[in-house]
N, C-alpha and C. Protein backbone atom coordinates (compact mmCIF):
# COMPACT_ATOMS: atom_id res chain seq x y z
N UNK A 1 -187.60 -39.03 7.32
CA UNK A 1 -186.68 -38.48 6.34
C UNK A 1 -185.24 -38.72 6.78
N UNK A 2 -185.35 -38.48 8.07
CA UNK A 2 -183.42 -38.78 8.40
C UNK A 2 -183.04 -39.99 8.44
N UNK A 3 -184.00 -41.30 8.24
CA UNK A 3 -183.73 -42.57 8.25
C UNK A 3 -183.64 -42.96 6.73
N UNK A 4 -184.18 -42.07 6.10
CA UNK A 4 -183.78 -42.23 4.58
C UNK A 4 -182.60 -42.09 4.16
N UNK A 5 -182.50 -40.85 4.56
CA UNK A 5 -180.58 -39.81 4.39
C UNK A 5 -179.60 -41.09 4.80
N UNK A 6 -179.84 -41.70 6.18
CA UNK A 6 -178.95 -42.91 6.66
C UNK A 6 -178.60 -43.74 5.75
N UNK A 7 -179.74 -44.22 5.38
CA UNK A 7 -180.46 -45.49 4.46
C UNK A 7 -179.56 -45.18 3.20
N UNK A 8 -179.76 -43.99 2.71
CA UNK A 8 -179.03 -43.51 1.24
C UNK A 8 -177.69 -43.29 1.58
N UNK A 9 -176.81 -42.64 2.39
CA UNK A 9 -175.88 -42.77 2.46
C UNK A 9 -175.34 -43.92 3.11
N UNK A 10 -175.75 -44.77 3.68
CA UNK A 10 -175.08 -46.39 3.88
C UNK A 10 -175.04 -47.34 2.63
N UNK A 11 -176.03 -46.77 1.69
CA UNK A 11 -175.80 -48.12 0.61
C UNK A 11 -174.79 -46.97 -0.75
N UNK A 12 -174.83 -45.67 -0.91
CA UNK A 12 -173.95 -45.07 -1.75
C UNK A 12 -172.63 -44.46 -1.22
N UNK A 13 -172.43 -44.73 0.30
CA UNK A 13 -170.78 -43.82 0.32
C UNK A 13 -169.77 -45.32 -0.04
N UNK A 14 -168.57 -44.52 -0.52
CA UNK A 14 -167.82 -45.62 -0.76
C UNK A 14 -167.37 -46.15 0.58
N UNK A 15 -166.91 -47.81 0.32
CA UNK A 15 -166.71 -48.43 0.85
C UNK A 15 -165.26 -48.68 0.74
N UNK A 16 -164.59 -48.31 2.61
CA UNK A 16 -163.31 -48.43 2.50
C UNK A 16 -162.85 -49.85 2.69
N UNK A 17 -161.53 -49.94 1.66
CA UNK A 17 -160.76 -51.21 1.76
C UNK A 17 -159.11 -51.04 1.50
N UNK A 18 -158.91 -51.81 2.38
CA UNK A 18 -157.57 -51.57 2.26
C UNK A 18 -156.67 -52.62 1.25
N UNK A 19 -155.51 -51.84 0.73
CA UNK A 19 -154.64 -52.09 -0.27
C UNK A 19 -154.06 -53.92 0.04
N UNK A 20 -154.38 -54.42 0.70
CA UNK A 20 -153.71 -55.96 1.30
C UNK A 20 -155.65 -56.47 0.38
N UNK A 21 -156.60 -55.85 1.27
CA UNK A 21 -158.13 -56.67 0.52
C UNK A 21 -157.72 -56.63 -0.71
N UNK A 22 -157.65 -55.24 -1.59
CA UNK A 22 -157.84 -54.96 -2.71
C UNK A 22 -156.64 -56.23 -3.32
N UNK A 23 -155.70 -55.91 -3.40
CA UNK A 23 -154.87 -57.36 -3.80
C UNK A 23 -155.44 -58.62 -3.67
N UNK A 24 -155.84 -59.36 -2.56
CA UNK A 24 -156.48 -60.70 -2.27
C UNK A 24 -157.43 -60.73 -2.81
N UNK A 25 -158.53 -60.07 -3.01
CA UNK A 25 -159.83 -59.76 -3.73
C UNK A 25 -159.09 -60.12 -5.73
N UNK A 26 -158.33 -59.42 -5.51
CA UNK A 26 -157.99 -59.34 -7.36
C UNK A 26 -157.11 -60.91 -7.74
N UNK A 27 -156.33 -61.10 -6.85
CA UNK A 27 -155.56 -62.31 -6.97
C UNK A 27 -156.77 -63.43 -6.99
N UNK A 28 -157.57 -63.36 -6.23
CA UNK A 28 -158.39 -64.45 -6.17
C UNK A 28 -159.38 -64.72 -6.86
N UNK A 29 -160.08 -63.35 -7.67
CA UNK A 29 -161.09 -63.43 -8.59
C UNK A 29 -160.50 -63.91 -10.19
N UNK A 30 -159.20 -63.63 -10.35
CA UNK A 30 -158.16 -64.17 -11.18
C UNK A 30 -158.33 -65.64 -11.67
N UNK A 31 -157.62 -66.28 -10.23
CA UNK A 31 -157.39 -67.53 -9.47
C UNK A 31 -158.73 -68.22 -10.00
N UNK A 32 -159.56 -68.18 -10.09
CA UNK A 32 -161.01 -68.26 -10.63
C UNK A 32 -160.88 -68.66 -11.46
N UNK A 33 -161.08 -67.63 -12.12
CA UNK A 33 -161.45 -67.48 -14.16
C UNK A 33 -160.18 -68.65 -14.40
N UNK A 34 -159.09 -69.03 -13.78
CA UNK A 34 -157.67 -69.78 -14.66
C UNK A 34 -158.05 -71.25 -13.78
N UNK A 35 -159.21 -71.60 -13.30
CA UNK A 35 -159.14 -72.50 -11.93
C UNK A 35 -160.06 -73.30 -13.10
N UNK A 36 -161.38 -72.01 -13.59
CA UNK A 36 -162.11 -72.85 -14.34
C UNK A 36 -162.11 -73.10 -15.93
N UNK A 37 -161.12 -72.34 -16.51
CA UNK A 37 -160.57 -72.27 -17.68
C UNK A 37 -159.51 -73.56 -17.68
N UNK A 38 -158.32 -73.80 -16.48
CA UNK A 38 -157.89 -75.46 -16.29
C UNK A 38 -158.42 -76.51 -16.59
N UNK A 39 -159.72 -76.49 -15.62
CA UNK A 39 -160.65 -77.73 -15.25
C UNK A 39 -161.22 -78.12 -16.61
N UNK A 40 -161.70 -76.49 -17.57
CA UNK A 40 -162.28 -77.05 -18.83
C UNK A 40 -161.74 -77.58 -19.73
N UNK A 41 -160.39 -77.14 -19.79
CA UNK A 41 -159.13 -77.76 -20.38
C UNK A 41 -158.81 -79.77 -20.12
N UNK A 42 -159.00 -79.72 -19.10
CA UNK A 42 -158.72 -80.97 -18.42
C UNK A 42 -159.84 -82.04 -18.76
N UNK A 43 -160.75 -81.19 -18.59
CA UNK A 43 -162.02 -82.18 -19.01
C UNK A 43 -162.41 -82.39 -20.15
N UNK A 44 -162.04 -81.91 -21.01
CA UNK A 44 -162.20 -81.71 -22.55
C UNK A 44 -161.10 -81.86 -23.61
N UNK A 45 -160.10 -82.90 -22.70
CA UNK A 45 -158.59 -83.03 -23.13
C UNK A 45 -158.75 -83.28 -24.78
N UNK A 46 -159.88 -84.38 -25.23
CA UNK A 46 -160.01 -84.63 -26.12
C UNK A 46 -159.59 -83.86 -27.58
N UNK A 47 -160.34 -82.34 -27.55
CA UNK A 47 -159.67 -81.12 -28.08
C UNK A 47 -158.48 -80.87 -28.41
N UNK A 48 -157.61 -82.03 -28.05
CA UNK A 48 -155.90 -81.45 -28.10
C UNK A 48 -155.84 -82.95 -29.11
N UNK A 49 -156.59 -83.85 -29.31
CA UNK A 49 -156.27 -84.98 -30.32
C UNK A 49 -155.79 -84.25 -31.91
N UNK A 50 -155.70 -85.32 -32.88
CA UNK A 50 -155.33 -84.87 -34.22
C UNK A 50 -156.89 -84.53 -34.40
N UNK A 51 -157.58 -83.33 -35.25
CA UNK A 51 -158.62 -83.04 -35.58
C UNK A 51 -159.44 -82.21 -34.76
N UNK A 52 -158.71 -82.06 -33.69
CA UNK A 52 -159.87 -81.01 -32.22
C UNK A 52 -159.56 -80.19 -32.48
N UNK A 53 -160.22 -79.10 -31.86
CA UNK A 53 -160.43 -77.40 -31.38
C UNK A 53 -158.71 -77.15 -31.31
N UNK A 54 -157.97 -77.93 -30.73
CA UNK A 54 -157.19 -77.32 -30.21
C UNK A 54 -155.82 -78.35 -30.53
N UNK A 55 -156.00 -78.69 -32.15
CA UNK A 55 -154.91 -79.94 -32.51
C UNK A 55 -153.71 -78.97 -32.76
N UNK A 56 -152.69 -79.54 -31.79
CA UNK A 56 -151.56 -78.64 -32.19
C UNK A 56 -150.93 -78.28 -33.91
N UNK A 57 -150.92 -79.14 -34.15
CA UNK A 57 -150.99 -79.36 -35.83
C UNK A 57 -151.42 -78.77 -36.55
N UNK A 58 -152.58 -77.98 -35.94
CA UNK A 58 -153.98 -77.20 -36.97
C UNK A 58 -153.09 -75.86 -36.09
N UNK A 59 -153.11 -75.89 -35.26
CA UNK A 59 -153.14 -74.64 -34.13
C UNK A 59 -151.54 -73.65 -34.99
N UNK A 60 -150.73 -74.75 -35.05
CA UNK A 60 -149.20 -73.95 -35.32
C UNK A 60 -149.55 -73.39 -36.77
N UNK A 61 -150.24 -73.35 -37.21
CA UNK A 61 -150.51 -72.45 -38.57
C UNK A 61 -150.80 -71.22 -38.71
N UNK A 62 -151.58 -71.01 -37.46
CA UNK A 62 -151.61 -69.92 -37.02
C UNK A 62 -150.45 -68.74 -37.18
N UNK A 63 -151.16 -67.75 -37.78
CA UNK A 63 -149.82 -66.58 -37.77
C UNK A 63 -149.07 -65.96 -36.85
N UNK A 64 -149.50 -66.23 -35.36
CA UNK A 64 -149.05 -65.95 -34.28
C UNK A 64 -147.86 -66.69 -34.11
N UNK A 65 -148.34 -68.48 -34.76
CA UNK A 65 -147.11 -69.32 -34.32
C UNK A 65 -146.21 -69.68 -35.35
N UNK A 66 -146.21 -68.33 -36.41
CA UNK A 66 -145.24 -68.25 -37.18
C UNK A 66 -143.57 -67.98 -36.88
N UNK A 67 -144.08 -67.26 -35.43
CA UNK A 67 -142.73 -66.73 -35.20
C UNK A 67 -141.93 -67.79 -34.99
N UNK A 68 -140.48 -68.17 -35.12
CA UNK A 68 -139.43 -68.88 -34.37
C UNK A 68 -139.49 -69.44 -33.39
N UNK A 69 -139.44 -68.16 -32.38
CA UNK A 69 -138.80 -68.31 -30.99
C UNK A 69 -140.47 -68.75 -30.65
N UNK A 70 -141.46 -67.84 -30.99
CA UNK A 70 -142.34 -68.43 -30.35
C UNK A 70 -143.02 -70.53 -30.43
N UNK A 71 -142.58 -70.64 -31.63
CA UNK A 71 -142.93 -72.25 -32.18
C UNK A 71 -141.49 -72.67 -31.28
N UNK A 72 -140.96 -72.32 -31.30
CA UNK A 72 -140.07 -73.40 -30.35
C UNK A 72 -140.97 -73.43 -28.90
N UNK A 73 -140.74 -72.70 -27.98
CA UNK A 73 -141.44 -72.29 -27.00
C UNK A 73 -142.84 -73.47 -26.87
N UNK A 74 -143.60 -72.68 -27.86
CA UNK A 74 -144.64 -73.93 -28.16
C UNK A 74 -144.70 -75.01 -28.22
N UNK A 75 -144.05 -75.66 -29.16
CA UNK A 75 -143.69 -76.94 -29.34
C UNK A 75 -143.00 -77.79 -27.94
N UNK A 76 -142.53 -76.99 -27.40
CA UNK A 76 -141.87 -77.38 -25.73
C UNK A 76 -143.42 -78.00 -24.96
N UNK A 77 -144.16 -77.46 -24.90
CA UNK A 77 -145.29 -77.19 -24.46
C UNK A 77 -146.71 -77.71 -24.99
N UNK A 78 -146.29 -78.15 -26.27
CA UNK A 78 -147.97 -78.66 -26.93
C UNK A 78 -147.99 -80.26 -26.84
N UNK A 79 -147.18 -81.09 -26.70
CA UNK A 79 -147.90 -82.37 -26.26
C UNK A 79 -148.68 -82.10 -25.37
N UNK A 80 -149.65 -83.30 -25.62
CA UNK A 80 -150.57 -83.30 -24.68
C UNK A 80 -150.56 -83.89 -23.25
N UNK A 81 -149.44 -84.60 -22.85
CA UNK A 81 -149.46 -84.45 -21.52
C UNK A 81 -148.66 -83.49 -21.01
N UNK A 82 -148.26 -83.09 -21.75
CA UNK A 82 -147.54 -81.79 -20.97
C UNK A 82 -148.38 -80.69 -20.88
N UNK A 83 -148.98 -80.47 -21.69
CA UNK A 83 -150.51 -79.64 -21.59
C UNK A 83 -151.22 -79.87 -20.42
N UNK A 84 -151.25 -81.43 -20.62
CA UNK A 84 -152.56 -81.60 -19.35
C UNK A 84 -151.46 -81.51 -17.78
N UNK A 85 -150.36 -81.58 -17.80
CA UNK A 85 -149.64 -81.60 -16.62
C UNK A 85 -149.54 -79.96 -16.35
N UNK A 86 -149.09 -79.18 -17.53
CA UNK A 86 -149.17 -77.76 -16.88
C UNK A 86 -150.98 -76.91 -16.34
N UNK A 87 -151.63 -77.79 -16.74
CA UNK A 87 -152.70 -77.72 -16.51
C UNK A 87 -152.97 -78.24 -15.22
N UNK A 88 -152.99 -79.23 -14.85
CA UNK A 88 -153.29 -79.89 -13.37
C UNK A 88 -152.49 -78.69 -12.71
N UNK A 89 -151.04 -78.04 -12.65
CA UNK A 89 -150.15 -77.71 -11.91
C UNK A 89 -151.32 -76.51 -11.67
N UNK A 90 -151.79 -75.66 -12.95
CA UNK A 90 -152.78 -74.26 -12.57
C UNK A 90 -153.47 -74.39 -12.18
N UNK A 91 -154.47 -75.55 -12.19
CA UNK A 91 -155.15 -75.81 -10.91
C UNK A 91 -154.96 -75.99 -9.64
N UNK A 92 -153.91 -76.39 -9.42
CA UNK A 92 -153.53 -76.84 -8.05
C UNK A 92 -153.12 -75.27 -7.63
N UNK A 93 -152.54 -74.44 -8.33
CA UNK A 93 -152.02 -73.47 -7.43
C UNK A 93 -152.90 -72.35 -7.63
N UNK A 94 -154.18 -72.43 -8.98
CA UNK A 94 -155.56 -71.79 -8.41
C UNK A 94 -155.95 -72.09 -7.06
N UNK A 95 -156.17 -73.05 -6.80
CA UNK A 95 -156.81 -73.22 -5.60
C UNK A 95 -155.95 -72.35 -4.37
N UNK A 96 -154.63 -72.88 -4.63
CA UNK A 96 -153.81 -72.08 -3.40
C UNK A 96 -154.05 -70.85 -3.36
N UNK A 97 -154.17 -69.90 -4.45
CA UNK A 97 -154.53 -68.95 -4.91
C UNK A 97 -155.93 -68.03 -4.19
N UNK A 98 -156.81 -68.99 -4.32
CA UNK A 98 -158.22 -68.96 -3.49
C UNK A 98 -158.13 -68.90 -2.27
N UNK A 99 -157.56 -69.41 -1.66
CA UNK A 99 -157.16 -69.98 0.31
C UNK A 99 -156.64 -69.07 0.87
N UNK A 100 -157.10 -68.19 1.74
CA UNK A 100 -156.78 -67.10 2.80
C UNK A 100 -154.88 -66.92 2.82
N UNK A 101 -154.75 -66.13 2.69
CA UNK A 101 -153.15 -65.69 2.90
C UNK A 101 -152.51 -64.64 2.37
N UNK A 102 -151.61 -63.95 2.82
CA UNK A 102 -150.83 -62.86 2.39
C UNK A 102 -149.66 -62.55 1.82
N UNK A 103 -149.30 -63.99 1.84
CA UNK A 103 -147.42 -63.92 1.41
C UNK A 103 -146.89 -63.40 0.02
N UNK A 104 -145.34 -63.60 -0.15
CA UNK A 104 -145.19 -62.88 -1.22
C UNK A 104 -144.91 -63.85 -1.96
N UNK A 105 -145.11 -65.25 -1.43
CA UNK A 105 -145.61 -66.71 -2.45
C UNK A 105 -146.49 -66.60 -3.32
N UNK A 106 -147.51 -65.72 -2.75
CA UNK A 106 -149.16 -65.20 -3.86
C UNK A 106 -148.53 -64.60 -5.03
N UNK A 107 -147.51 -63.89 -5.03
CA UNK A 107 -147.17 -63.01 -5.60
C UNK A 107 -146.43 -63.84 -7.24
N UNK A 108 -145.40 -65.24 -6.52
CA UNK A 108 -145.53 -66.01 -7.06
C UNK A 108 -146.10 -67.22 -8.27
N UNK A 109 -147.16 -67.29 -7.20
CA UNK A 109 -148.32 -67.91 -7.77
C UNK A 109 -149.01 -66.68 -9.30
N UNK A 110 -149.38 -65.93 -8.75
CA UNK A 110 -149.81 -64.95 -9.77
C UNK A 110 -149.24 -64.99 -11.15
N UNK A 111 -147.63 -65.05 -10.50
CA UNK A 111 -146.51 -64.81 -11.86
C UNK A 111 -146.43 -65.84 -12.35
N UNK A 112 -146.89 -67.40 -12.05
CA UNK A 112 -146.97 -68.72 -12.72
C UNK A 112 -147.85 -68.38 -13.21
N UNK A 113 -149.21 -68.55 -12.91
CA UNK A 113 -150.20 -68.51 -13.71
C UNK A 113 -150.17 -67.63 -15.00
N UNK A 114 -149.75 -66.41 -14.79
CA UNK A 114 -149.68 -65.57 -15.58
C UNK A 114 -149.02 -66.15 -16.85
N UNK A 115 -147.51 -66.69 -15.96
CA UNK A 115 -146.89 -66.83 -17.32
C UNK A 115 -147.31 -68.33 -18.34
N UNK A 116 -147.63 -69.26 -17.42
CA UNK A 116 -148.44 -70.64 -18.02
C UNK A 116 -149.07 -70.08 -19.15
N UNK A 117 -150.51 -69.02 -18.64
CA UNK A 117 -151.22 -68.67 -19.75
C UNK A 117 -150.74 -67.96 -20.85
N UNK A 118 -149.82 -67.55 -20.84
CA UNK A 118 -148.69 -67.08 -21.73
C UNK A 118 -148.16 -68.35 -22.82
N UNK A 119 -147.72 -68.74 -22.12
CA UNK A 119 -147.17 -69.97 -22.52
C UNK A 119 -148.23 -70.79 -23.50
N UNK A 120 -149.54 -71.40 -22.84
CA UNK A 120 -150.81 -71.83 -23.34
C UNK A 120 -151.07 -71.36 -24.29
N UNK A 121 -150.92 -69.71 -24.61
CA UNK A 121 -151.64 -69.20 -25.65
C UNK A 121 -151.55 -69.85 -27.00
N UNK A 122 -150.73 -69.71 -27.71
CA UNK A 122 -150.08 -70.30 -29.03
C UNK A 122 -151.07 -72.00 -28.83
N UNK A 123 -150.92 -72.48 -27.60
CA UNK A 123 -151.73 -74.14 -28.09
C UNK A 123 -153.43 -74.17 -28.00
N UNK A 124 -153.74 -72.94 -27.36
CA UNK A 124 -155.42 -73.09 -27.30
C UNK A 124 -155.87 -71.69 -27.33
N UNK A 125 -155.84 -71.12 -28.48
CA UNK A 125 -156.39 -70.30 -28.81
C UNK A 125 -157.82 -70.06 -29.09
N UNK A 126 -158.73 -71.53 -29.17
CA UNK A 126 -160.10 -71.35 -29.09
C UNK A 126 -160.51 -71.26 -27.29
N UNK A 127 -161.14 -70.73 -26.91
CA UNK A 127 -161.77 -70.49 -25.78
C UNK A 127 -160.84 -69.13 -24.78
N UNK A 128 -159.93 -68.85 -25.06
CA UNK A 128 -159.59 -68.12 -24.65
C UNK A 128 -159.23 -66.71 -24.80
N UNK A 129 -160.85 -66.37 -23.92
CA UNK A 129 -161.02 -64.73 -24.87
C UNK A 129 -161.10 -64.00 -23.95
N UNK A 130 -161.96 -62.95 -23.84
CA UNK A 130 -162.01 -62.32 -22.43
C UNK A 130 -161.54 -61.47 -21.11
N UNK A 131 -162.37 -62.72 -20.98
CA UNK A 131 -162.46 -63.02 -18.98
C UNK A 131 -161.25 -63.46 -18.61
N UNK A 132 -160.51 -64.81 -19.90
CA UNK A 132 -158.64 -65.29 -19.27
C UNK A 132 -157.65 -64.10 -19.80
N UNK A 133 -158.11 -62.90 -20.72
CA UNK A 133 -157.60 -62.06 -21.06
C UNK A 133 -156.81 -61.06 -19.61
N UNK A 134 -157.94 -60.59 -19.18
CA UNK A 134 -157.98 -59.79 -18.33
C UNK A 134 -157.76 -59.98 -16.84
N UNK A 135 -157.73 -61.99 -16.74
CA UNK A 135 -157.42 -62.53 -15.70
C UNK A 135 -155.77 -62.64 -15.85
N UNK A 136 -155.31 -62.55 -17.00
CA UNK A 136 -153.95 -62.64 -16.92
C UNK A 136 -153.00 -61.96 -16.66
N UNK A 137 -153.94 -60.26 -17.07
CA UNK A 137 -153.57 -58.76 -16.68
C UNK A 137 -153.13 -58.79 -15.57
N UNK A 138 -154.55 -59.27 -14.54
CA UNK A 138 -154.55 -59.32 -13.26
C UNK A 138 -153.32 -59.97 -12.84
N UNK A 139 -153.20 -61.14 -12.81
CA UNK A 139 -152.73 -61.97 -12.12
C UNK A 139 -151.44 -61.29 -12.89
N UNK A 140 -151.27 -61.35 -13.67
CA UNK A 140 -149.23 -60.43 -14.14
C UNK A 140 -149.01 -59.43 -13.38
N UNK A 141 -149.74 -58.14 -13.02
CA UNK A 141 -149.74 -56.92 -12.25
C UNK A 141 -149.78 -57.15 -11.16
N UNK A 142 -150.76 -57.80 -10.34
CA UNK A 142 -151.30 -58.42 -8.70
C UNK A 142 -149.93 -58.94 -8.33
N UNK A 143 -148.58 -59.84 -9.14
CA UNK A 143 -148.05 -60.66 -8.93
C UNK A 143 -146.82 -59.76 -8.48
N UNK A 144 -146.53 -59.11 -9.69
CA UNK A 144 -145.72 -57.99 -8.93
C UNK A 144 -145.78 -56.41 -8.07
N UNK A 145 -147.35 -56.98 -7.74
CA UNK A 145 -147.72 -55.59 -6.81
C UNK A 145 -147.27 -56.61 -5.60
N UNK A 146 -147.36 -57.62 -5.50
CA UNK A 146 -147.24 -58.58 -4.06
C UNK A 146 -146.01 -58.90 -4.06
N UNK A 147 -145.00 -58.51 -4.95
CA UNK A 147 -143.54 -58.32 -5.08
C UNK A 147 -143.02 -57.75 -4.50
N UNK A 148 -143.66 -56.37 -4.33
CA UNK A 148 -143.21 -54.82 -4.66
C UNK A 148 -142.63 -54.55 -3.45
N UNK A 149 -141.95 -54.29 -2.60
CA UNK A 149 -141.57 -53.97 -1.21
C UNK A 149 -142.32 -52.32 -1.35
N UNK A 150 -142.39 -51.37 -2.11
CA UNK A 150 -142.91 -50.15 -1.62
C UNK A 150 -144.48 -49.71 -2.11
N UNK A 151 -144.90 -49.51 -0.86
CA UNK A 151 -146.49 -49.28 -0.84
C UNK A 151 -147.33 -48.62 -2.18
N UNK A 152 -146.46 -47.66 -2.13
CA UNK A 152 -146.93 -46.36 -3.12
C UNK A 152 -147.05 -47.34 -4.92
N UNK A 153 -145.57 -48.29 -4.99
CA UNK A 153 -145.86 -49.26 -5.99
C UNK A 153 -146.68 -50.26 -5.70
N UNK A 154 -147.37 -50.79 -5.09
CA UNK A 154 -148.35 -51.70 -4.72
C UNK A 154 -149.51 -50.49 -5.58
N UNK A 155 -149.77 -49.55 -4.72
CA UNK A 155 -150.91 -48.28 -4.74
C UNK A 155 -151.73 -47.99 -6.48
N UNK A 156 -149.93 -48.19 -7.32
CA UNK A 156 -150.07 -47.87 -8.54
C UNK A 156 -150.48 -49.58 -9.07
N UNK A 157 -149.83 -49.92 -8.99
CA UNK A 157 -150.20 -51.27 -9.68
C UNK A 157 -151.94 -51.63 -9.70
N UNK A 158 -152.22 -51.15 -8.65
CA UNK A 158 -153.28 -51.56 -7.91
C UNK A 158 -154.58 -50.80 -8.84
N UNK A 159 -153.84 -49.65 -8.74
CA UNK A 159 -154.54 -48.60 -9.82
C UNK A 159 -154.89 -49.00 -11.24
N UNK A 160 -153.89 -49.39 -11.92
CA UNK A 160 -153.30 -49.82 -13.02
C UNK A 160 -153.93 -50.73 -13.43
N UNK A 161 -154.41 -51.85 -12.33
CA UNK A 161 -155.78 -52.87 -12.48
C UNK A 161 -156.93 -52.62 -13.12
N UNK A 162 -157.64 -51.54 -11.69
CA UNK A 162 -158.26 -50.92 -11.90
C UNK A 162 -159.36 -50.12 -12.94
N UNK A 163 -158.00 -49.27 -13.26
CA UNK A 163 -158.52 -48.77 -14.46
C UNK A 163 -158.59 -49.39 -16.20
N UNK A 164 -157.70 -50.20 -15.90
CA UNK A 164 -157.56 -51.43 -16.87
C UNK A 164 -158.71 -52.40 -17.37
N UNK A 165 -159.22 -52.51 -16.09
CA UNK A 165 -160.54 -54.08 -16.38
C UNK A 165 -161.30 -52.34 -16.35
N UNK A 166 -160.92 -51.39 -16.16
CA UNK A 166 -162.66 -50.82 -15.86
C UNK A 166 -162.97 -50.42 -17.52
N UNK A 167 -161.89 -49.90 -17.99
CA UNK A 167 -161.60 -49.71 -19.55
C UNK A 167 -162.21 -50.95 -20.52
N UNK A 168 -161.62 -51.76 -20.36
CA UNK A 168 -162.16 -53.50 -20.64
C UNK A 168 -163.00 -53.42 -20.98
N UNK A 169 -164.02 -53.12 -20.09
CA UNK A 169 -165.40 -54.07 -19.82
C UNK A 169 -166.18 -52.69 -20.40
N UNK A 170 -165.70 -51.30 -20.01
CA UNK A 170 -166.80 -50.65 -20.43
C UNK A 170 -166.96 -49.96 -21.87
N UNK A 171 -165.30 -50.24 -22.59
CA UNK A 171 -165.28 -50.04 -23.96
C UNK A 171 -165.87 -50.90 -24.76
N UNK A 172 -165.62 -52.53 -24.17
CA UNK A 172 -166.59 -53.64 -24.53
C UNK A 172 -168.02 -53.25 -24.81
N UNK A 173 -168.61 -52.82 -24.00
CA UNK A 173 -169.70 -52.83 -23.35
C UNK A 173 -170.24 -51.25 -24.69
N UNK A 174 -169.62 -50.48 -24.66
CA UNK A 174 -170.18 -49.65 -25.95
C UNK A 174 -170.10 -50.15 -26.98
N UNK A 175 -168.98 -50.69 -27.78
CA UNK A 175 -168.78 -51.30 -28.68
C UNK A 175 -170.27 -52.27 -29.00
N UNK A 176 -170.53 -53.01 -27.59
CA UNK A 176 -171.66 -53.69 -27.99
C UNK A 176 -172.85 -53.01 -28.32
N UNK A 177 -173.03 -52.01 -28.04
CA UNK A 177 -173.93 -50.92 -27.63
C UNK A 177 -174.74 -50.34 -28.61
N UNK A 178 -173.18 -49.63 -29.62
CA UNK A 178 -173.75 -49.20 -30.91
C UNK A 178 -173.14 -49.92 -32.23
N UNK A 179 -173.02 -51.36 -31.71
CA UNK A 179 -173.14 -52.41 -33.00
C UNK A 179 -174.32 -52.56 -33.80
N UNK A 180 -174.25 -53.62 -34.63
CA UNK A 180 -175.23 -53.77 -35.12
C UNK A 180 -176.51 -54.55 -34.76
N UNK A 181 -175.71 -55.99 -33.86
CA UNK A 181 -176.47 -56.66 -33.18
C UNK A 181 -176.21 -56.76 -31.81
């Protein structure tokens, strides 16, 4: 019986981690979802021709890219090699992203990515639902928690994650629940 009690409390007490993991852990699971959301981009350039998923032409009709400021913005940004170049760039600094380190370069990195996919939105609005939703959260918040010079703002940000994707996934997750299908 007391090897049980062990047994049960080694696999249910929480597991401590500290506020530097919890950041690297979030930056990098991010770094991910935008590493392979790039690559699919890249490999599937085709999508950005006249007539694809993702023809700028079809895309700016969109009521999103009604706005002004935002179709300028866009239009900066929707050729397609400039697409595929800001694309190679998120890959390249996914990866950096992935690779052991602590600096407040990550922090950086985070805030590119973040804002790229920002940027992206208005030109590829098919495939990007989700998982790059909530990776962008991340990586916007993570970026300036690795900014932050004071702990306690790291602490909150950190929080702020947190409870954010936990909201996400589990309002999702009812919604699916008591749908119809």
């Amino acid at each position: 019986m007391r090897y049980l009690k062990k047994i049960t409390k080694a696999v249910f007490s929480p597991v401590p981690i500290s506020r530097e993991r919890a950041l690297g852990i979030s930056e990098r699971l991010a770094a991910i979802t935008t590493l392979s959301s790039s690559l699919e981009y890249l490999h599937q350039h085709r999508h950005m021709d006249p007539g694809g998923l993702n023809d700028w032409e079809i895309m700016k009709r969109t009521p999103e890219a009604k706005s002004v400021t935002l179709r300028k913005v866009a239009d900066m940004v929707s050729g397609k090699k400039v697409t595929l170049a800001l694309h190679a760039t998120r890959a390249a600094v996914s990866i950096g992203m992935i690779l052991p380190g602590k600096s407040r370069w990550r922090g950086a990195g985070s805030l590119f990515l973040s804002g790229t996919s920002c940027l992206l939105q208005a030109r590829h609005r098919y495939g990007t639902d989700g998982s790059d939703q909530v990776a962008n959260l991340v990586q916007s918040v993570s970026g300036v928690a690795r900014l932050a010079k004071k702990s306690e703002t790291q602490d909150a940000l950190l929080w702020y994650i947190g409870i954010q994707a936990s909201m996400s996934y589990s309002v999702s997750g009812w919604v699916k629940l008591v749908g119809d299908k």
